[in-house]
PDB file of N, CA and C in Angstrom:
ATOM      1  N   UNK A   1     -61.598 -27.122 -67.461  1.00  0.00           N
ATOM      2  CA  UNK A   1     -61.518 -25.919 -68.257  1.00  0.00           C
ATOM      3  C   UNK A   1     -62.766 -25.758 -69.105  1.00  0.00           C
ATOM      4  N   UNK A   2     -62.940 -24.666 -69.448  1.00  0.00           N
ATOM      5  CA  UNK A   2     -63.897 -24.475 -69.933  1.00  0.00           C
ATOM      6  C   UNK A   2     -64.064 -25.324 -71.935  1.00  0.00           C
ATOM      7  N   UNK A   3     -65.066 -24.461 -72.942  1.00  0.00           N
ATOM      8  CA  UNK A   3     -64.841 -25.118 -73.781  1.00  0.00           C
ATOM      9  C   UNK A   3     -63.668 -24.342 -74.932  1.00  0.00           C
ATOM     10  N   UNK A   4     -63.237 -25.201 -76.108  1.00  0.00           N
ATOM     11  CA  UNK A   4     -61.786 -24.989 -76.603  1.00  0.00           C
ATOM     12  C   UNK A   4     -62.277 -25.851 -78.259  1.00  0.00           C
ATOM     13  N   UNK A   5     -61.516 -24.379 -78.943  1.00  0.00           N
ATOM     14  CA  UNK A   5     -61.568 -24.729 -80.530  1.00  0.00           C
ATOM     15  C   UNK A   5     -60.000 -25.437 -80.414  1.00  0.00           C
ATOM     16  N   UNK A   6     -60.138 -26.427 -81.637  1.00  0.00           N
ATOM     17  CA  UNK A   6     -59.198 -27.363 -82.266  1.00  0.00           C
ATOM     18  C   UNK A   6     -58.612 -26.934 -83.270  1.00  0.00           C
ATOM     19  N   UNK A   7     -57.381 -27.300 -83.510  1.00  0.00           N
ATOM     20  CA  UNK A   7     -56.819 -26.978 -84.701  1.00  0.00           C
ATOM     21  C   UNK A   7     -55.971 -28.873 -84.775  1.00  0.00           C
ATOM     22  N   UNK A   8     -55.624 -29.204 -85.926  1.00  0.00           N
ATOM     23  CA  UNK A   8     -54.457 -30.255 -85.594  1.00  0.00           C
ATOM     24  C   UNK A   8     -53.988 -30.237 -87.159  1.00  0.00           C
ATOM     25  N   UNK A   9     -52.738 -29.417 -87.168  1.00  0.00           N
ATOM     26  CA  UNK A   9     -51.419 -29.291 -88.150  1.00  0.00           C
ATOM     27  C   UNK A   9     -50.787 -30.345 -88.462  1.00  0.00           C
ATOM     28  N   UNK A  10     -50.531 -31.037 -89.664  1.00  0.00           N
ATOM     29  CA  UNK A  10     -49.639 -31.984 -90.478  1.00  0.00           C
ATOM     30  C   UNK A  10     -48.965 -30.963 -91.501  1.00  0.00           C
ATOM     31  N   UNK A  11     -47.661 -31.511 -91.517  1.00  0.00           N
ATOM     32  CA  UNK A  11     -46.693 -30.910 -91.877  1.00  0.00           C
ATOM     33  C   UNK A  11     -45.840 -32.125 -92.398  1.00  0.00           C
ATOM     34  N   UNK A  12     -45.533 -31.517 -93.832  1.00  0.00           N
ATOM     35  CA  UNK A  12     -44.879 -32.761 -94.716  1.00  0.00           C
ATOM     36  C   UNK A  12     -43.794 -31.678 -94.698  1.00  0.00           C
ATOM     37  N   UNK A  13     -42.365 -32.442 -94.443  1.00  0.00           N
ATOM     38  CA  UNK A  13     -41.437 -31.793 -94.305  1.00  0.00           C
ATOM     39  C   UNK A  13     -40.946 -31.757 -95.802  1.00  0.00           C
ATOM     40  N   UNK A  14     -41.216 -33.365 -96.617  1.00  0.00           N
ATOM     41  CA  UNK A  14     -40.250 -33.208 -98.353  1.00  0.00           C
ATOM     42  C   UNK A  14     -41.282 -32.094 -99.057  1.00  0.00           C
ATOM     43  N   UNK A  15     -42.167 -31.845 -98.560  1.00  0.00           N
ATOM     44  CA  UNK A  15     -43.189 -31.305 -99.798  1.00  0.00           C
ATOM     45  C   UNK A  15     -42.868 -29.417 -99.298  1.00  0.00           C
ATOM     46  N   UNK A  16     -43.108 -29.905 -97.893  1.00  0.00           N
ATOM     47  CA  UNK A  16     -42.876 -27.817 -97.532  1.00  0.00           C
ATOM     48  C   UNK A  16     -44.397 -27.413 -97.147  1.00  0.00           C
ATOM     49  N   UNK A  17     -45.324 -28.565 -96.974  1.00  0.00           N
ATOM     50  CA  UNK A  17     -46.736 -28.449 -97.322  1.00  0.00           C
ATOM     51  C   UNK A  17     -47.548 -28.858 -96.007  1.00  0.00           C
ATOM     52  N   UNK A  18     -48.115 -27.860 -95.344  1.00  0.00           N
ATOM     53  CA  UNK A  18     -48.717 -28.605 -94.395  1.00  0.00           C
ATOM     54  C   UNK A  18     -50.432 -28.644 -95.015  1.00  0.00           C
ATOM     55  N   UNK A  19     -51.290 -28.697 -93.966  1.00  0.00           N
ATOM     56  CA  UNK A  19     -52.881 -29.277 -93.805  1.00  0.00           C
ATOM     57  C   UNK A  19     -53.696 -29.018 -92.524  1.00  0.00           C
ATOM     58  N   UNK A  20     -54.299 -28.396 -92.318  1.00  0.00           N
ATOM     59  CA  UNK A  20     -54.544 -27.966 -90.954  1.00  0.00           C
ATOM     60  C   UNK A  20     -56.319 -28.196 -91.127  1.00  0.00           C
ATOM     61  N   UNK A  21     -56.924 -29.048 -90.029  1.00  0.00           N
ATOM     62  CA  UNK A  21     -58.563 -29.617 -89.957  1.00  0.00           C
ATOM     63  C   UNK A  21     -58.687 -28.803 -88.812  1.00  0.00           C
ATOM     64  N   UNK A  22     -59.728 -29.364 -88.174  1.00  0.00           N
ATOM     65  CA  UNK A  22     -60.261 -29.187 -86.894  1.00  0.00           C
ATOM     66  C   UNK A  22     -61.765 -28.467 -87.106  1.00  0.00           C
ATOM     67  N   UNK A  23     -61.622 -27.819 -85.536  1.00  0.00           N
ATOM     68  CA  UNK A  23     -63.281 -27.289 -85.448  1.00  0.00           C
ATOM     69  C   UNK A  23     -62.976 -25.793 -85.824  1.00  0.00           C
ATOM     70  N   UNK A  24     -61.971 -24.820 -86.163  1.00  0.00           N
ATOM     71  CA  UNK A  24     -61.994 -23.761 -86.562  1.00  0.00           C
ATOM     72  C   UNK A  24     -61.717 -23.544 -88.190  1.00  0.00           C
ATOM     73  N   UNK A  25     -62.751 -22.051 -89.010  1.00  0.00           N
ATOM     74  CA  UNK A  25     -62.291 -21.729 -89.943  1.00  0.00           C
ATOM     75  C   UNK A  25     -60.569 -21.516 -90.349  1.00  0.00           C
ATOM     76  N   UNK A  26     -60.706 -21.108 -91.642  1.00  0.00           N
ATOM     77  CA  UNK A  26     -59.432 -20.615 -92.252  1.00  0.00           C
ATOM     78  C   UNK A  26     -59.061 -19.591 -91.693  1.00  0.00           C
ATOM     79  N   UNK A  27     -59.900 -18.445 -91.683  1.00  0.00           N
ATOM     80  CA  UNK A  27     -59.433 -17.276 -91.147  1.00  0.00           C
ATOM     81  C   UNK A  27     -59.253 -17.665 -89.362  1.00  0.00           C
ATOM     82  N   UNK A  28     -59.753 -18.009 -89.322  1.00  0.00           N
ATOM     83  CA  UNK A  28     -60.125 -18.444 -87.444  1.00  0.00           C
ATOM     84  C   UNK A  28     -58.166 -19.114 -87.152  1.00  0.00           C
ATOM     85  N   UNK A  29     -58.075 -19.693 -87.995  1.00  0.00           N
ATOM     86  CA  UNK A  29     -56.762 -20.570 -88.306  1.00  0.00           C
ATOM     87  C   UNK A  29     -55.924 -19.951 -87.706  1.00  0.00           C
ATOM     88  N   UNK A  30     -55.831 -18.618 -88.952  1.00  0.00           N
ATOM     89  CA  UNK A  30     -54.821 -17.886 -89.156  1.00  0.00           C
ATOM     90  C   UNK A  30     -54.706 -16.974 -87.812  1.00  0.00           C
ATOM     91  N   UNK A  31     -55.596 -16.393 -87.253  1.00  0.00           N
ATOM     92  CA  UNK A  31     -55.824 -15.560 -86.369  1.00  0.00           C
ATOM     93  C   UNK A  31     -55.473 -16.641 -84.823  1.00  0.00           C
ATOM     94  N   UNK A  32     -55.710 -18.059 -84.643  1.00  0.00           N
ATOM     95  CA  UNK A  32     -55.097 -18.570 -83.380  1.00  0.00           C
ATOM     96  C   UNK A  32     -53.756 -18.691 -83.489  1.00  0.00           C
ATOM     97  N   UNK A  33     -53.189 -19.144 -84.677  1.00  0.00           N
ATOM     98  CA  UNK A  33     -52.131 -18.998 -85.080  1.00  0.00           C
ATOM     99  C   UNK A  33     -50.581 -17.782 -84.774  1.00  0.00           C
ATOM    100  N   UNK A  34     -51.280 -16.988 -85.597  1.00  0.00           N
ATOM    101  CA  UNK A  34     -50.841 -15.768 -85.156  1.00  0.00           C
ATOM    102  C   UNK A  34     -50.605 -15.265 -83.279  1.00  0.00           C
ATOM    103  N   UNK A  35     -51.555 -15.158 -82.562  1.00  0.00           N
ATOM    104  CA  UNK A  35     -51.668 -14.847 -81.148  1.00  0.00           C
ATOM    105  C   UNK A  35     -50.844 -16.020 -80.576  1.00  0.00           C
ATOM    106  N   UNK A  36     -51.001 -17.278 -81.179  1.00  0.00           N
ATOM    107  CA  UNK A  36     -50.045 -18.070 -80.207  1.00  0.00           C
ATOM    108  C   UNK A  36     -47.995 -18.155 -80.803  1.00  0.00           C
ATOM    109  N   UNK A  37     -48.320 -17.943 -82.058  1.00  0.00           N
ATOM    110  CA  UNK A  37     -47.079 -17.447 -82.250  1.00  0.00           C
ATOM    111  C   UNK A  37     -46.148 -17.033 -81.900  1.00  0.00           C
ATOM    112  N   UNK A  38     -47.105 -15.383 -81.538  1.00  0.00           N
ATOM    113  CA  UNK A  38     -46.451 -14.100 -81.131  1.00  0.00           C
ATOM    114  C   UNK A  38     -46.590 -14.373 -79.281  1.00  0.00           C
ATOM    115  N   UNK A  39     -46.859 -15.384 -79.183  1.00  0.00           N
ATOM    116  CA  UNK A  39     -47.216 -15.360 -77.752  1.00  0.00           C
ATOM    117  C   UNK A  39     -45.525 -15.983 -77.352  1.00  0.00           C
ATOM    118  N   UNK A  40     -44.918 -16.547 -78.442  1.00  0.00           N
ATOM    119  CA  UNK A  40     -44.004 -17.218 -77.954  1.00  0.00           C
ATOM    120  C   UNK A  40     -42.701 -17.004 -78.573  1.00  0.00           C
ATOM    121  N   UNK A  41     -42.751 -15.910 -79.231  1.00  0.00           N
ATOM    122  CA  UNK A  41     -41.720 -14.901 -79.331  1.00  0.00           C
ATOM    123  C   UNK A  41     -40.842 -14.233 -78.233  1.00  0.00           C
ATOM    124  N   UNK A  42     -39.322 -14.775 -78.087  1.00  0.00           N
ATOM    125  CA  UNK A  42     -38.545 -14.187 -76.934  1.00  0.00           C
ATOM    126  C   UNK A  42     -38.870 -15.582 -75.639  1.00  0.00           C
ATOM    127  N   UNK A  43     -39.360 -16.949 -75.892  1.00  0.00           N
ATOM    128  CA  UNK A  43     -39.372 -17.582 -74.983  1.00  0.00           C
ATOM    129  C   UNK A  43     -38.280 -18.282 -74.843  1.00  0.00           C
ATOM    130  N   UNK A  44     -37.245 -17.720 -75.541  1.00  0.00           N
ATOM    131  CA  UNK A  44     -35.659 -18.922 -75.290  1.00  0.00           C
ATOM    132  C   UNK A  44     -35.678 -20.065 -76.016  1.00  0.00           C
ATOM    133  N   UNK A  45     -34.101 -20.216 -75.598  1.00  0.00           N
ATOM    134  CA  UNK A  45     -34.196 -21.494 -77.040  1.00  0.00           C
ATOM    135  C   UNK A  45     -34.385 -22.948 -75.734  1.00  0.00           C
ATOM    136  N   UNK A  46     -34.743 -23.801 -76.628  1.00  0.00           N
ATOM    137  CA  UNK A  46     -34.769 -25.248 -76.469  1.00  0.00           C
ATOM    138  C   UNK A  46     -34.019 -25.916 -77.185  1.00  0.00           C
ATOM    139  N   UNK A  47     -33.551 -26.541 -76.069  1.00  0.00           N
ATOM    140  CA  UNK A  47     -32.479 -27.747 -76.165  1.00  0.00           C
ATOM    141  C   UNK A  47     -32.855 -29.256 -76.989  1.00  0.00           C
ATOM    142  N   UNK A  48     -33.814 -28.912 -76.677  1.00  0.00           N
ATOM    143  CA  UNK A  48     -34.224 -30.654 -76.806  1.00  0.00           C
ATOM    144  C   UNK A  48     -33.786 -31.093 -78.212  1.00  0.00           C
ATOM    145  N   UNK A  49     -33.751 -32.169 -78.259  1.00  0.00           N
ATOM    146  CA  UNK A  49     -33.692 -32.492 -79.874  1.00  0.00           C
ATOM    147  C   UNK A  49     -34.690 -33.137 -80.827  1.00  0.00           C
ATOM    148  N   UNK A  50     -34.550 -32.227 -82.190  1.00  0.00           N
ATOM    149  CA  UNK A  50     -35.788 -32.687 -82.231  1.00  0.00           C
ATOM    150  C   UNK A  50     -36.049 -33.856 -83.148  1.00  0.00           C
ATOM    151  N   UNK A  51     -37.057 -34.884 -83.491  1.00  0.00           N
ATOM    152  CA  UNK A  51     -37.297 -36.119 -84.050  1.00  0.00           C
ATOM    153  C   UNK A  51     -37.057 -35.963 -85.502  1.00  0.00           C
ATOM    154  N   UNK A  52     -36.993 -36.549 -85.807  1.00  0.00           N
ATOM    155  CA  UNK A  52     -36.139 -36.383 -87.166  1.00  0.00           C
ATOM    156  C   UNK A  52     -37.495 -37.678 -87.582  1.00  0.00           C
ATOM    157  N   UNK A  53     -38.564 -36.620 -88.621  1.00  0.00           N
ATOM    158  CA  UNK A  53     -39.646 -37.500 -89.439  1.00  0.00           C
ATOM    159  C   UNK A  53     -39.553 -36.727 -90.442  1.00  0.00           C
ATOM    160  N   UNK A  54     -40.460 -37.631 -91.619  1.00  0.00           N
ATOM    161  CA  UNK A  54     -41.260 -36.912 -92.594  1.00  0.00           C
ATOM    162  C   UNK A  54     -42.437 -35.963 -92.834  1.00  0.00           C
ATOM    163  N   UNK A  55     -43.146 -36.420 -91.774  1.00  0.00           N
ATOM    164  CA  UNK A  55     -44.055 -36.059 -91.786  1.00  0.00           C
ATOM    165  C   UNK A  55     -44.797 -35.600 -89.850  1.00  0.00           C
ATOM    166  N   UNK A  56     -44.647 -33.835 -89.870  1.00  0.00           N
ATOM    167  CA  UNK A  56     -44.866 -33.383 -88.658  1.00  0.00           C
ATOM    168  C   UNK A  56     -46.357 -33.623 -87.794  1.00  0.00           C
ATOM    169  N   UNK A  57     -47.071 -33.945 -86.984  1.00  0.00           N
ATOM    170  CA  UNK A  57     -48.262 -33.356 -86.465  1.00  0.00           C
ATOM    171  C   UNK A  57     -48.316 -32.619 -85.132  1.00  0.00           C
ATOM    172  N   UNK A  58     -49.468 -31.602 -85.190  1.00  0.00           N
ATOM    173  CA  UNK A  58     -49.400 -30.733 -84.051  1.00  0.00           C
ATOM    174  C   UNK A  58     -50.951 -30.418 -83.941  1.00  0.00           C
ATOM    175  N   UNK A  59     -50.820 -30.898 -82.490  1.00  0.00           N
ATOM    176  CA  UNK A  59     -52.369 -30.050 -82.157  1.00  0.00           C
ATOM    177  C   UNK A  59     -52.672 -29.532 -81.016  1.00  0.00           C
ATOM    178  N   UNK A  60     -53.622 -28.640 -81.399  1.00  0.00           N
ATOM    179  CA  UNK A  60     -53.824 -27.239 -80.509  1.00  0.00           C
ATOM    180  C   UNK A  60     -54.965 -27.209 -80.187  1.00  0.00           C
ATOM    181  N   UNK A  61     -55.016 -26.795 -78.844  1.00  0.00           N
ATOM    182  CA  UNK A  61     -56.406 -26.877 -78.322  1.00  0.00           C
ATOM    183  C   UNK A  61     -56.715 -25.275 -77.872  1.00  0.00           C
ATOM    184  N   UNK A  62     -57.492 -24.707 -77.477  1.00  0.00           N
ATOM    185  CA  UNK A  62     -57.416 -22.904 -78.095  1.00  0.00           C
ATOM    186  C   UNK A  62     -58.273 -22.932 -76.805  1.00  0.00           C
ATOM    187  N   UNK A  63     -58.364 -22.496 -75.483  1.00  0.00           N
ATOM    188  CA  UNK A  63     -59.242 -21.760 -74.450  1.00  0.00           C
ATOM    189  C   UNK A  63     -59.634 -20.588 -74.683  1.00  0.00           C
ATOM    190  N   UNK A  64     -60.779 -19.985 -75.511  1.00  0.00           N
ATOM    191  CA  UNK A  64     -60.540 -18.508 -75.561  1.00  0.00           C
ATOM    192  C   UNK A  64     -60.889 -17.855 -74.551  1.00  0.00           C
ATOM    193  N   UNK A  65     -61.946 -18.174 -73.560  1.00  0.00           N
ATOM    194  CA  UNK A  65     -61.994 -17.281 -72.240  1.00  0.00           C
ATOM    195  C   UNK A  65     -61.282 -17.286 -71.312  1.00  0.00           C
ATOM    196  N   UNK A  66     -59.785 -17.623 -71.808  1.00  0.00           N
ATOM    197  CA  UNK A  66     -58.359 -17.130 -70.641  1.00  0.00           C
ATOM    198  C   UNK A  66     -57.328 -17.047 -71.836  1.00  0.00           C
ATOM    199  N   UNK A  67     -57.575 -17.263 -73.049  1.00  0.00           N
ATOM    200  CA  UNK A  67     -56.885 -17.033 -73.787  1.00  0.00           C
ATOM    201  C   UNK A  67     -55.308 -18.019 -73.974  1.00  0.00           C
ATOM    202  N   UNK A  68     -56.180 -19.488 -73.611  1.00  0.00           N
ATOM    203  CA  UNK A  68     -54.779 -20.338 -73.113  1.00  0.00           C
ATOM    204  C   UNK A  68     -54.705 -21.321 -73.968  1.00  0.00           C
ATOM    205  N   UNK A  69     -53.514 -21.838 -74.414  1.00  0.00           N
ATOM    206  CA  UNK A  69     -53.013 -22.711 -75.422  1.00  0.00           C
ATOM    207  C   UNK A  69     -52.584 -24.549 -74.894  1.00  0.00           C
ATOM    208  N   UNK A  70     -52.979 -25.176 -75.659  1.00  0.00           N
ATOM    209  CA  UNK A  70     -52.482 -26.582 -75.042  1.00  0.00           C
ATOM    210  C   UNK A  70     -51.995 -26.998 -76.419  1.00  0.00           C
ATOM    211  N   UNK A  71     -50.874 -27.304 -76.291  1.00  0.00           N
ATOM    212  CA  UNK A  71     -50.204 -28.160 -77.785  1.00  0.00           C
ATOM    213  C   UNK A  71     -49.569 -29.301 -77.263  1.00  0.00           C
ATOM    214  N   UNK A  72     -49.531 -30.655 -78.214  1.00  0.00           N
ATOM    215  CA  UNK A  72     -49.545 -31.806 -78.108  1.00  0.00           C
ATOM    216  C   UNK A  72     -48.873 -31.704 -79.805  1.00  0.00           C
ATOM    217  N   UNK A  73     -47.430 -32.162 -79.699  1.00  0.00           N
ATOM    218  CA  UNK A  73     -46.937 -32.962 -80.762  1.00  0.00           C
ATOM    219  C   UNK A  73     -46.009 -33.525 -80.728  1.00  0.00           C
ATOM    220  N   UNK A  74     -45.667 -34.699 -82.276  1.00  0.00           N
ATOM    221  CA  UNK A  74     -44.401 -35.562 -82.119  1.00  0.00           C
ATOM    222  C   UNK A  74     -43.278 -35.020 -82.622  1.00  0.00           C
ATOM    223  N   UNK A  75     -42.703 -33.599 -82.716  1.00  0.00           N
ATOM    224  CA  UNK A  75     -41.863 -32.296 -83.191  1.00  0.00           C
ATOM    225  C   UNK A  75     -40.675 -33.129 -82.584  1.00  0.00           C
ATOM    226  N   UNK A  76     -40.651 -32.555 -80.672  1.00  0.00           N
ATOM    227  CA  UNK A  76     -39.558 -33.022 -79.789  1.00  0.00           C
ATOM    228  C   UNK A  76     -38.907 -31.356 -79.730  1.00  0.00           C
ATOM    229  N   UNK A  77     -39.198 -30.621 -80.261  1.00  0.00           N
ATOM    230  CA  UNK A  77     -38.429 -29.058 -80.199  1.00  0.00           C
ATOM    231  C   UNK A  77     -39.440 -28.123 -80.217  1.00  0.00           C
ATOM    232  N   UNK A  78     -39.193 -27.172 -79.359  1.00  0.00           N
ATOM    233  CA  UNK A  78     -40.021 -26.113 -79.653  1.00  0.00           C
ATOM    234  C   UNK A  78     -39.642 -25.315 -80.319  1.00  0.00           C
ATOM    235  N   UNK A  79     -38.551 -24.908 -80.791  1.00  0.00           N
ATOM    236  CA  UNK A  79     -38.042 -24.324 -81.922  1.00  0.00           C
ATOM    237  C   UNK A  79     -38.208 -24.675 -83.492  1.00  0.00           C
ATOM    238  N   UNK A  80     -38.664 -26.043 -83.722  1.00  0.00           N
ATOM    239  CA  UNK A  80     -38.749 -26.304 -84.655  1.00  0.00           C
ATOM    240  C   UNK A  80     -40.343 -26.321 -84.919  1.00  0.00           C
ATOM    241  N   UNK A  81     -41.248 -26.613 -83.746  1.00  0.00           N
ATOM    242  CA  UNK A  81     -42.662 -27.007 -83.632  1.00  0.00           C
ATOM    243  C   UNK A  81     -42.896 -25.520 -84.054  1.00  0.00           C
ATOM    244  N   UNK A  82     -42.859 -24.087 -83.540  1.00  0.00           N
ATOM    245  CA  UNK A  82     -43.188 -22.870 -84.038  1.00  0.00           C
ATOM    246  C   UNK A  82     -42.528 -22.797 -85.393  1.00  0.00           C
ATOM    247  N   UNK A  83     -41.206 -22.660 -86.136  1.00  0.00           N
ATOM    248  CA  UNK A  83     -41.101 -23.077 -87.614  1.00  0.00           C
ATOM    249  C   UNK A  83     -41.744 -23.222 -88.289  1.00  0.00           C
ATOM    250  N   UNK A  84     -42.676 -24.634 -88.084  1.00  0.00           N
ATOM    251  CA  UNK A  84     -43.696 -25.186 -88.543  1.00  0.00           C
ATOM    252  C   UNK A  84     -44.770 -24.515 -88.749  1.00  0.00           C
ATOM    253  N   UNK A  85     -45.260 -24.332 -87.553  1.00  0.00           N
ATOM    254  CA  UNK A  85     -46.456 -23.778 -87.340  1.00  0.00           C
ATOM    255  C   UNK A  85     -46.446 -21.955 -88.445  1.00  0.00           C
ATOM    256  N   UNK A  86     -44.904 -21.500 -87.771  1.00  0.00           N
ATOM    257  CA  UNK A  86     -44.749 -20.224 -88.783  1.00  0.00           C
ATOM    258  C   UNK A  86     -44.830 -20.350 -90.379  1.00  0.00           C
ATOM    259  N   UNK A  87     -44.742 -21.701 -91.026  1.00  0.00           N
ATOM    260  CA  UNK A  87     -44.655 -22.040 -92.130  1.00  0.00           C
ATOM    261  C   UNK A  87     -45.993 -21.898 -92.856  1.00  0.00           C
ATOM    262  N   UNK A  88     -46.596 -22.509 -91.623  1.00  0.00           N
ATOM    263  CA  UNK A  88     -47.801 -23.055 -91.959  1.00  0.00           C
ATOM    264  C   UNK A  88     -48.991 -21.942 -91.902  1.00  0.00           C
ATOM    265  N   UNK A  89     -49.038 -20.945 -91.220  1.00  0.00           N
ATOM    266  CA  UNK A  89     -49.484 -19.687 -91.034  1.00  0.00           C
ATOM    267  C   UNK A  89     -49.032 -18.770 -92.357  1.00  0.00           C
ATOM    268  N   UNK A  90     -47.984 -18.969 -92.988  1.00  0.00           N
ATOM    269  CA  UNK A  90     -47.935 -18.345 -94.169  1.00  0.00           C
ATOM    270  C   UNK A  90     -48.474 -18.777 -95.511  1.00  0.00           C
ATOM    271  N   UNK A  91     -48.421 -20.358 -95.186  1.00  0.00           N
ATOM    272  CA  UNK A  91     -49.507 -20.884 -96.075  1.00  0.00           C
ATOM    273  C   UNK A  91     -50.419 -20.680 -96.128  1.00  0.00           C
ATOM    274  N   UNK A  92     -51.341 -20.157 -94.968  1.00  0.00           N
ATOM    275  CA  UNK A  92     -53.141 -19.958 -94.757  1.00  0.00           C
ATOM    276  C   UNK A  92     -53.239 -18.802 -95.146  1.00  0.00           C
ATOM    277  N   UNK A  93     -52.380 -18.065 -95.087  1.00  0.00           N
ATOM    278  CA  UNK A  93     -52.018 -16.361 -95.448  1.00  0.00           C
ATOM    279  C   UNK A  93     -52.379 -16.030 -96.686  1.00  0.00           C
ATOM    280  N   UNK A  94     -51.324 -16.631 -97.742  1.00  0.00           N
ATOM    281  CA  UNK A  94     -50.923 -16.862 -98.885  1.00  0.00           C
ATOM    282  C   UNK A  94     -52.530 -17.653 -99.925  1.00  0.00           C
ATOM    283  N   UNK A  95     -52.844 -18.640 -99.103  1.00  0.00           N
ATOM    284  CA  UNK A  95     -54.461 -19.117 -99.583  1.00  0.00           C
ATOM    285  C   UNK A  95     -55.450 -17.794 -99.197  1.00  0.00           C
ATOM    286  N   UNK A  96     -55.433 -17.693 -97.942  1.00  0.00           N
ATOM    287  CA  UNK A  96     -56.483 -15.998 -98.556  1.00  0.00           C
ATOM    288  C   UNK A  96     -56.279 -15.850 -98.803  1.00  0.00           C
ATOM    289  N   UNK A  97     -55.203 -14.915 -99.013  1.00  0.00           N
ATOM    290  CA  UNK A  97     -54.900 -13.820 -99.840  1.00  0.00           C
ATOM    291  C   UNK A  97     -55.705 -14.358-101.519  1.00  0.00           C
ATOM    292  N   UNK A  98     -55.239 -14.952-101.808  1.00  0.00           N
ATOM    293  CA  UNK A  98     -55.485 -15.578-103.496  1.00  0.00           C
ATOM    294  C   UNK A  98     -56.876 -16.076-103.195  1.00  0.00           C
ATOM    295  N   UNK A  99     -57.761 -16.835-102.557  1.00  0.00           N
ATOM    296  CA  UNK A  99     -59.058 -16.640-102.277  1.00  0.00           C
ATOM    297  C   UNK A  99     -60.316 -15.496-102.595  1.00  0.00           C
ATOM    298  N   UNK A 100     -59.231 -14.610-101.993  1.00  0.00           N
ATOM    299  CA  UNK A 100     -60.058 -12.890-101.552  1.00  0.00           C
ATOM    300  C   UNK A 100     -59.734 -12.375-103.103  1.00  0.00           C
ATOM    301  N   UNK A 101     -58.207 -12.782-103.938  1.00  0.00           N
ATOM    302  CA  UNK A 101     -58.287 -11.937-105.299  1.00  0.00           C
ATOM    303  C   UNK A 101     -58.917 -12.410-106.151  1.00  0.00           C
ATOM    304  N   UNK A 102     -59.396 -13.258-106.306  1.00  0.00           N
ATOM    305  CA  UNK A 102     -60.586 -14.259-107.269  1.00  0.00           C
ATOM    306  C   UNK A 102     -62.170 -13.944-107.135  1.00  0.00           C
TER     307      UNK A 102
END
């Protein structure tokens, strides 16, 4: 495949608080975020069950010239892994936003 921005999400479940590194900006964040989100809106539920931690990680590998997603985490649900990720997208939200009013 060709080349692919990084993201890799930690998610503290007692705090409510995730942390997101990698090779993309904040805004860049928010915006892979978003598209893979909404990409997976209406995909059915999952069964699986999911791991019961403290502390979540998730990482994303971003193809943008096919526009294709690779995620790798220790969740165990995909219902709960987007949660997360939706959590966590409102956090990056919520930091611009208050960024941009300062």
């Amino acid at each position: 495949m060709a080349e692919y921005l990084e993201m890799a999400v930690s998610y503290d479940l007692n705090t409510g608080r995730g942390t997101v590194g990698g090779s993309i900006n904040k805004k860049g964040q928010l915006d892979v975020l978003e598209v893979l989100i909404r990409s997976e809106v209406g995909a059915g539920k999952d069964e699986s069950k999911a791991v019961e931690r403290d502390v979540y990680h998730i990482n994303i590998r971003w193809y943008p010239d096919g526009d294709v997603f690779e995620i790798k985490d220790d969740v165990g649900n995909k219902g709960l892994r987007f949660g997360i990720l939706t959590r966590v997208f409102c956090q990056l939200y919520n930091e611009i936003e208050a960024e941009q009013s300062n």
